[in-house]
C-alpha atoms as a PDB file:
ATOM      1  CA  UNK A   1      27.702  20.637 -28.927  1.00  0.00           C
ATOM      2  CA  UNK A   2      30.241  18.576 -27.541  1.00  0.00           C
ATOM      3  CA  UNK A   3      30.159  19.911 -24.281  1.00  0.00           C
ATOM      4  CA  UNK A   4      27.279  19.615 -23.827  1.00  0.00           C
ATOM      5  CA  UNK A   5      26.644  15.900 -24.252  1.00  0.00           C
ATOM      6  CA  UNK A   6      29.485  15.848 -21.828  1.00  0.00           C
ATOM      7  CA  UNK A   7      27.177  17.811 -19.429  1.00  0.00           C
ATOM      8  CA  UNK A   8      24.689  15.936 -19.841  1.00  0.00           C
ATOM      9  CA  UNK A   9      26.645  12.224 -19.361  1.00  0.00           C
ATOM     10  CA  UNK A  10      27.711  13.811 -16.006  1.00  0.00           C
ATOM     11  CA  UNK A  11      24.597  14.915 -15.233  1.00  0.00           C
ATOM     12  CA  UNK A  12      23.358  11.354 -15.519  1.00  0.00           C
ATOM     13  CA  UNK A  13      26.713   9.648 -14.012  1.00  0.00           C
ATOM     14  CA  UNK A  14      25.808  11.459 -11.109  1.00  0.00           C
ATOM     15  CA  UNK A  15      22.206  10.222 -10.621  1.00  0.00           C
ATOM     16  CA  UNK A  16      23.385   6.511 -11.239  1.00  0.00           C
ATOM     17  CA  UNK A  17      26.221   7.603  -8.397  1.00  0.00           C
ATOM     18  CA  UNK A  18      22.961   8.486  -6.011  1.00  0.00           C
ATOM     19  CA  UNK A  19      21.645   5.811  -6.775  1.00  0.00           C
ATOM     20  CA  UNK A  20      24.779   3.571  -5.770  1.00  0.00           C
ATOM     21  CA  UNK A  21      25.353   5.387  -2.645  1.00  0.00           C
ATOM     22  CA  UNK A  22      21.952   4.569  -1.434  1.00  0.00           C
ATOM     23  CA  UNK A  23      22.432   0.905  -1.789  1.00  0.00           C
ATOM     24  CA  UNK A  24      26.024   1.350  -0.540  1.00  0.00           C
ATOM     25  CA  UNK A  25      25.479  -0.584   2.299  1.00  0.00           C
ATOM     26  CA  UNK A  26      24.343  -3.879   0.807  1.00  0.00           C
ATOM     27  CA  UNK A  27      25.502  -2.939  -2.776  1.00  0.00           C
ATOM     28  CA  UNK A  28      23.830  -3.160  -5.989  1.00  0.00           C
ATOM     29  CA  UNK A  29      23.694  -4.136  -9.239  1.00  0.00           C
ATOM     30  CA  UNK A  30      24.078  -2.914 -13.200  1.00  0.00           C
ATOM     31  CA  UNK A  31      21.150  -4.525 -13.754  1.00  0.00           C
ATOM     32  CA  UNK A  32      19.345  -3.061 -10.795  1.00  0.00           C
ATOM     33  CA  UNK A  33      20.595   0.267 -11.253  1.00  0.00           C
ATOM     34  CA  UNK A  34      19.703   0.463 -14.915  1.00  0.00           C
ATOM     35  CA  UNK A  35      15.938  -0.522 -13.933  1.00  0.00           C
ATOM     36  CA  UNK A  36      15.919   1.821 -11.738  1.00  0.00           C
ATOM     37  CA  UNK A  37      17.176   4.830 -13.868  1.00  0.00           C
ATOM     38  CA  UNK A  38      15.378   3.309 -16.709  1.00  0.00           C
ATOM     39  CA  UNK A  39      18.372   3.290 -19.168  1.00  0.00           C
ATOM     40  CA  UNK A  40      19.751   0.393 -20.673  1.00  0.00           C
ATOM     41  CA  UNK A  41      22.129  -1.620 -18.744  1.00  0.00           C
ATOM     42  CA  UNK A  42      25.460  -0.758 -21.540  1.00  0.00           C
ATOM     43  CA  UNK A  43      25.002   3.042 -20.411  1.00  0.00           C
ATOM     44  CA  UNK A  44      24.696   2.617 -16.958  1.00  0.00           C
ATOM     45  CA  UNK A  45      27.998   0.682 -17.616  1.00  0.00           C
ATOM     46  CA  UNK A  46      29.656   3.363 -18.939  1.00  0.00           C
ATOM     47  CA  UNK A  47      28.078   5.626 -15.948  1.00  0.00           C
ATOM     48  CA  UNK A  48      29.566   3.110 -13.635  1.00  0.00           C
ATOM     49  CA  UNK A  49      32.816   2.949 -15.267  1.00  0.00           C
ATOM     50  CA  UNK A  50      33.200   6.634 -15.371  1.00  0.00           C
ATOM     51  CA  UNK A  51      32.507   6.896 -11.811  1.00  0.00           C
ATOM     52  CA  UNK A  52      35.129   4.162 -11.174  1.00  0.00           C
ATOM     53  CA  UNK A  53      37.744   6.401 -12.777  1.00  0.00           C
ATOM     54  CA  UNK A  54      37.075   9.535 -10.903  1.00  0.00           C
ATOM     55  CA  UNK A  55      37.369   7.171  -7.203  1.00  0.00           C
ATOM     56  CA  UNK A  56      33.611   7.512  -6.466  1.00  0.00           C
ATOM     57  CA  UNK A  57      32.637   3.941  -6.864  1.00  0.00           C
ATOM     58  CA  UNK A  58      34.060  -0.230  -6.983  1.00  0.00           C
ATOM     59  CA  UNK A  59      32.644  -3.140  -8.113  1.00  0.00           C
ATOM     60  CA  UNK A  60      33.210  -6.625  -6.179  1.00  0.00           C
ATOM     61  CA  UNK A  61      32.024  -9.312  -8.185  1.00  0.00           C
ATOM     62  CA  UNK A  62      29.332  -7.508  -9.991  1.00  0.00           C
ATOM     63  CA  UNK A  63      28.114  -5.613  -7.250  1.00  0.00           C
ATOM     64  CA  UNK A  64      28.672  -1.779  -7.126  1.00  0.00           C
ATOM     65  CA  UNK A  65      29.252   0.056  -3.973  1.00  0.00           C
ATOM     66  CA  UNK A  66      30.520   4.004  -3.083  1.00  0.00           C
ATOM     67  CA  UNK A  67      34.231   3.816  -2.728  1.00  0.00           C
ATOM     68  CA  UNK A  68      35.419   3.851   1.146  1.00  0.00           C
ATOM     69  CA  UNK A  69      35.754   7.246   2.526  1.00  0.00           C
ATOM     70  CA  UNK A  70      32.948   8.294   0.288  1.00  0.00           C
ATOM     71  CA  UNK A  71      30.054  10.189   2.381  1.00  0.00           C
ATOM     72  CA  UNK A  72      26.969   8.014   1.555  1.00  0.00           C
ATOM     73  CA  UNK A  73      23.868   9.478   1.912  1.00  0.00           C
ATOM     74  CA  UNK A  74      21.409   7.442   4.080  1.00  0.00           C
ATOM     75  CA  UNK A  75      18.656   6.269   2.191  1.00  0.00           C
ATOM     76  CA  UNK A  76      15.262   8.072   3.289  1.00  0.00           C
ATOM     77  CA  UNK A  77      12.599   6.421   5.339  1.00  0.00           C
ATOM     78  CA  UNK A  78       9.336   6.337   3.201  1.00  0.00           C
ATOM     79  CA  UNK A  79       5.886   5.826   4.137  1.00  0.00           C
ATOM     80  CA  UNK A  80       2.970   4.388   1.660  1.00  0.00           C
ATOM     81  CA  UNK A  81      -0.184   4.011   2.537  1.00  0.00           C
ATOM     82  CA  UNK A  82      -2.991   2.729   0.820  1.00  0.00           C
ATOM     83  CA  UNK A  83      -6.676   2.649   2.005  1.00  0.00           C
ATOM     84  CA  UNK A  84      -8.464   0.346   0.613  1.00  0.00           C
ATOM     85  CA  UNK A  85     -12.314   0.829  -0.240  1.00  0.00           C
ATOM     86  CA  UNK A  86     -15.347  -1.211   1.997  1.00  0.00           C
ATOM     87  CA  UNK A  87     -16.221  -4.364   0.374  1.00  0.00           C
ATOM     88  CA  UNK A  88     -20.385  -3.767  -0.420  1.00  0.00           C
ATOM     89  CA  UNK A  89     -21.421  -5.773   1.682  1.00  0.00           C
ATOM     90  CA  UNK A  90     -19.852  -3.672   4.709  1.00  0.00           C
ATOM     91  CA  UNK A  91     -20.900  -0.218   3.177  1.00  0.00           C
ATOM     92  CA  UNK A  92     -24.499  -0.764   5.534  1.00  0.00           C
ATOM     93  CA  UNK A  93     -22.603  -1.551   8.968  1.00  0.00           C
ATOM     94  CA  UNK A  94     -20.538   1.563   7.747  1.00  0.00           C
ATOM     95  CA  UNK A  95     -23.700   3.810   7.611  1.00  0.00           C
ATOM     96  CA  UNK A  96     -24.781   2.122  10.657  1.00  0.00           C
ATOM     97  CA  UNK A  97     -22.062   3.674  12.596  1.00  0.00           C
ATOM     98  CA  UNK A  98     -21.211   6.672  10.777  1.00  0.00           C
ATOM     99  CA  UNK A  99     -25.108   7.409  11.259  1.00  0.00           C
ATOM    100  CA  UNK A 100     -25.360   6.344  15.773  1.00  0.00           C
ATOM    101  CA  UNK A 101     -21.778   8.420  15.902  1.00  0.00           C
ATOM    102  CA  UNK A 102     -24.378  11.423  14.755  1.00  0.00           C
ATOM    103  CA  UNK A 103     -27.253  10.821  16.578  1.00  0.00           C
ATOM    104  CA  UNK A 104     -25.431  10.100  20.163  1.00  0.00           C
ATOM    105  CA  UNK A 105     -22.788  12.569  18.872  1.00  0.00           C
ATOM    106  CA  UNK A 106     -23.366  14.793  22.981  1.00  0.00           C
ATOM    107  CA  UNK A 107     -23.383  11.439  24.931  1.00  0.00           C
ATOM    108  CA  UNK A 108     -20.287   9.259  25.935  1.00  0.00           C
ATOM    109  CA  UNK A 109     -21.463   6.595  23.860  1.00  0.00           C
ATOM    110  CA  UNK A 110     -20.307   8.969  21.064  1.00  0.00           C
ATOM    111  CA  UNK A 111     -16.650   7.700  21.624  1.00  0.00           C
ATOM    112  CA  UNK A 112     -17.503   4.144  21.389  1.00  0.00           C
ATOM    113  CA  UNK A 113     -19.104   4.330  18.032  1.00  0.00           C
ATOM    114  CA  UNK A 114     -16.543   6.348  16.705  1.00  0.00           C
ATOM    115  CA  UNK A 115     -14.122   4.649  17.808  1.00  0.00           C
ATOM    116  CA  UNK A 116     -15.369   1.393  16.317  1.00  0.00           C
ATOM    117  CA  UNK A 117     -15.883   3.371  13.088  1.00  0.00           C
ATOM    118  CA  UNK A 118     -12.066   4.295  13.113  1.00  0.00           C
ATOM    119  CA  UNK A 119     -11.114   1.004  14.030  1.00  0.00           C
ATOM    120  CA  UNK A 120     -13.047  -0.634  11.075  1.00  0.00           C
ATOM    121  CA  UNK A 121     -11.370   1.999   8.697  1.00  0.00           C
ATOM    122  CA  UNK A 122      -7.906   1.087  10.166  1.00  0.00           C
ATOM    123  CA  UNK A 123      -8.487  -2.668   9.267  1.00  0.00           C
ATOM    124  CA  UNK A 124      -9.014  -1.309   5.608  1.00  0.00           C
ATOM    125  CA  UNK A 125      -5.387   0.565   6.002  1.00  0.00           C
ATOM    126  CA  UNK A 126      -2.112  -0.531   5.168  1.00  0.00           C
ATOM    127  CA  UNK A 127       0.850   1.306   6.008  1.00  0.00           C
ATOM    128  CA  UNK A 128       4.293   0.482   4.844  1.00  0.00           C
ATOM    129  CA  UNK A 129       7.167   2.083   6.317  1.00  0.00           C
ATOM    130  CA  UNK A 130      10.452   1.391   5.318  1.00  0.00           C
ATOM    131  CA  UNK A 131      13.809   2.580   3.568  1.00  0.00           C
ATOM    132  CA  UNK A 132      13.511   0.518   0.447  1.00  0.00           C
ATOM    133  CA  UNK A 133       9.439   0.613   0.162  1.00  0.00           C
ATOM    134  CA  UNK A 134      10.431   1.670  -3.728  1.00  0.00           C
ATOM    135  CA  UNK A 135      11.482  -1.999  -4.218  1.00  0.00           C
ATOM    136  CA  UNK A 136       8.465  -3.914  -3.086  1.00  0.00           C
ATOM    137  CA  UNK A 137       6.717  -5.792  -5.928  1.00  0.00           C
ATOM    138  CA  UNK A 138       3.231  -5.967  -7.077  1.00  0.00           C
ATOM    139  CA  UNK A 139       2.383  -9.772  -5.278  1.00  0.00           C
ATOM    140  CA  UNK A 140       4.136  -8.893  -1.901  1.00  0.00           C
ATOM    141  CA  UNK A 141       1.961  -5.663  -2.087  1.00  0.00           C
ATOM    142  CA  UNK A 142      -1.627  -8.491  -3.354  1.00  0.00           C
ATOM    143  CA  UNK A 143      -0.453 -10.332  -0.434  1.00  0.00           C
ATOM    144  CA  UNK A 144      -0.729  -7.196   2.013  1.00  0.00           C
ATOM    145  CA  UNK A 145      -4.017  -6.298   0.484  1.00  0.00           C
ATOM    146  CA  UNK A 146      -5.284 -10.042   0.838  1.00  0.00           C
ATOM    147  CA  UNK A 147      -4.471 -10.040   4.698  1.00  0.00           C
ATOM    148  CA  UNK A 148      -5.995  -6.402   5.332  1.00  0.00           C
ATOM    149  CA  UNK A 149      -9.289  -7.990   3.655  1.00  0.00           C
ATOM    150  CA  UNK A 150      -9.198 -11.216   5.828  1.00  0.00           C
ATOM    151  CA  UNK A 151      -8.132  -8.995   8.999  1.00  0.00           C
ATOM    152  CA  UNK A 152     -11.527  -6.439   7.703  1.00  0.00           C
ATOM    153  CA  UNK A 153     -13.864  -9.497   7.604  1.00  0.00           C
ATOM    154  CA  UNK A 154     -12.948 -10.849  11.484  1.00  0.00           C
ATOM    155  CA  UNK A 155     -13.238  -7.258  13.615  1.00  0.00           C
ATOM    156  CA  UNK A 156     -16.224  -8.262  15.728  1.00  0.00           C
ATOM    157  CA  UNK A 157     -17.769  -4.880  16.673  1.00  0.00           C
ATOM    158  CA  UNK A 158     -19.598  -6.668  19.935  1.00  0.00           C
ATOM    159  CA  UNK A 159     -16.652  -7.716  21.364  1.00  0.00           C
ATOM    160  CA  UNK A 160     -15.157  -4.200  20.719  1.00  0.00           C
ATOM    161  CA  UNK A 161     -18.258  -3.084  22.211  1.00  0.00           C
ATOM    162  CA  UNK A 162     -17.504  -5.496  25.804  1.00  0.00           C
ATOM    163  CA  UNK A 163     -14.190  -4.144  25.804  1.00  0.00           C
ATOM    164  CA  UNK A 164     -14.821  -0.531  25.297  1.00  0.00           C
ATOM    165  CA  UNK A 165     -18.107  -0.966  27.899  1.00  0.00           C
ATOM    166  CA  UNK A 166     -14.915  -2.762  30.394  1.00  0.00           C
ATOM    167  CA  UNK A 167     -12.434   0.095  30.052  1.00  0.00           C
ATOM    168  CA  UNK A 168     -14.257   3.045  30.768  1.00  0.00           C
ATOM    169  CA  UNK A 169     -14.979   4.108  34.321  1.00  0.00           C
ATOM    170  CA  UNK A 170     -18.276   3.096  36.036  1.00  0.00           C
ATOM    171  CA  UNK A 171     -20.077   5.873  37.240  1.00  0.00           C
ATOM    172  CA  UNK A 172     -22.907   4.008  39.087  1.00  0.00           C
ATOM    173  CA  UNK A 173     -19.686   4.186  41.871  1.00  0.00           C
ATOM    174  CA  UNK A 174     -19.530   7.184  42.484  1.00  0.00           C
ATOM    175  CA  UNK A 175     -23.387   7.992  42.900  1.00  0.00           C
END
C-alpha cells in the first residue's frame, strides 16, 4: 500500500514539476501552482520541496523556477476563439446578405456580398493567441467581448461596398 501512495505522490510531484517548468522563465508561485493543479497550497509544498531535493527545482524569494541546466519545456502556443452570436437586431441585415450572396451567387457581385457577409461574421470573432491564454480572467475576456460588440455595431457595409466597387478591375476599359 505504501508504495503505492509513493507512486502516486510522484506521479503528482511530477505534474506540479510541468507545471514549474512552463513558467520557468518568469517563475511562479505556490499559490499559483496549487490553483492551477487544484490541490491545496501545503501539498503542492511538499511537491515543491520534494522536487527541491531531487535538483529539479529552486525557490528565490517565493518564486519557484526549474533548476539551471534543467531542459524546460517551452510552453505551447494556444489559440481560443470564441464567436459570438448576432445581436437581433442584426439577424435581418444577416439574411439580407446571406439571401443576395444566393441569388447573384453566378455573377461577380457574388464576391462582394460574401465578402461583406464574412467580414460582418469576423467583427463577431475573437481570437486569442498566446502562450499563457490559460491565465486570462473572466473581465479581461468581458472587456474583449465588449469591444468586438462596439467594433460589430460600426462596420458600414456601404463604405465596404465603395471600396470593394474601387478595388476590382473596370471592365468598361477594356471594351
Amino acid at each position: 500500500m505504501s508504495s503505492q501512495k509513493d507512486h502516486e505522490f510522484m506521479k503528482n510531484a511530477n505534474k506540479c514539476h510541468n507545471v514549474v517548468l512552463q513558467s520557468s522563465a518568469k517563475g511562479i508561485s505556490a499559490d499559483e501552482i496549487a490553483e492551477k493543479l487544484g490541490v491545496h497550497r501545503t501539498t503542492v509544498y511538499n511537491y515543491l520541496n520534494t522536487l527541491e531535493y531531487l535538483g529539479k527545482v529552486e525557490s528565490h524569494q517565493g518564486i519557484w523556477r526549474a533548476k539551471a541546466g534543467e531542459q524546460t519545456i517551452k510552453p505551447l502556443e494556444k489559440e481560443i476563439v470564441i464567436e459570438l452570436p448576432m445581436p437581433k437586431n442584426e439577424w435581418q441585415r444577416m439574411v439580407l446578405l446571406e439571401e443576395a450572396a444566393k441569388l447573384f451567387g453566378s455573377t461577380e457581385s457574388d464576391n462582394i456580398f460574401k465578402t461583406s457577409l464574412e467580414k460582418l461574421k469576423e467583427t463577431r470573432t475573437i481570437r486569442i493567441t498566446g502562450k499563457n491564454v490559460d491565465d486570462l480572467d473572466m473581465q479581461k475576456i468581458a472587456n474583449l467581448i465588449q469591444q468586438v460588440n462596439e467594433k460589430s455595431l460600426k462596420v458600414n457595409l456601404r463604405g465596404l461596398f465603395k471600396r470593394l466597387k474601387r478595388s476590382r478591375p473596370d471592365n468598361s476599359q477594356g471594351q
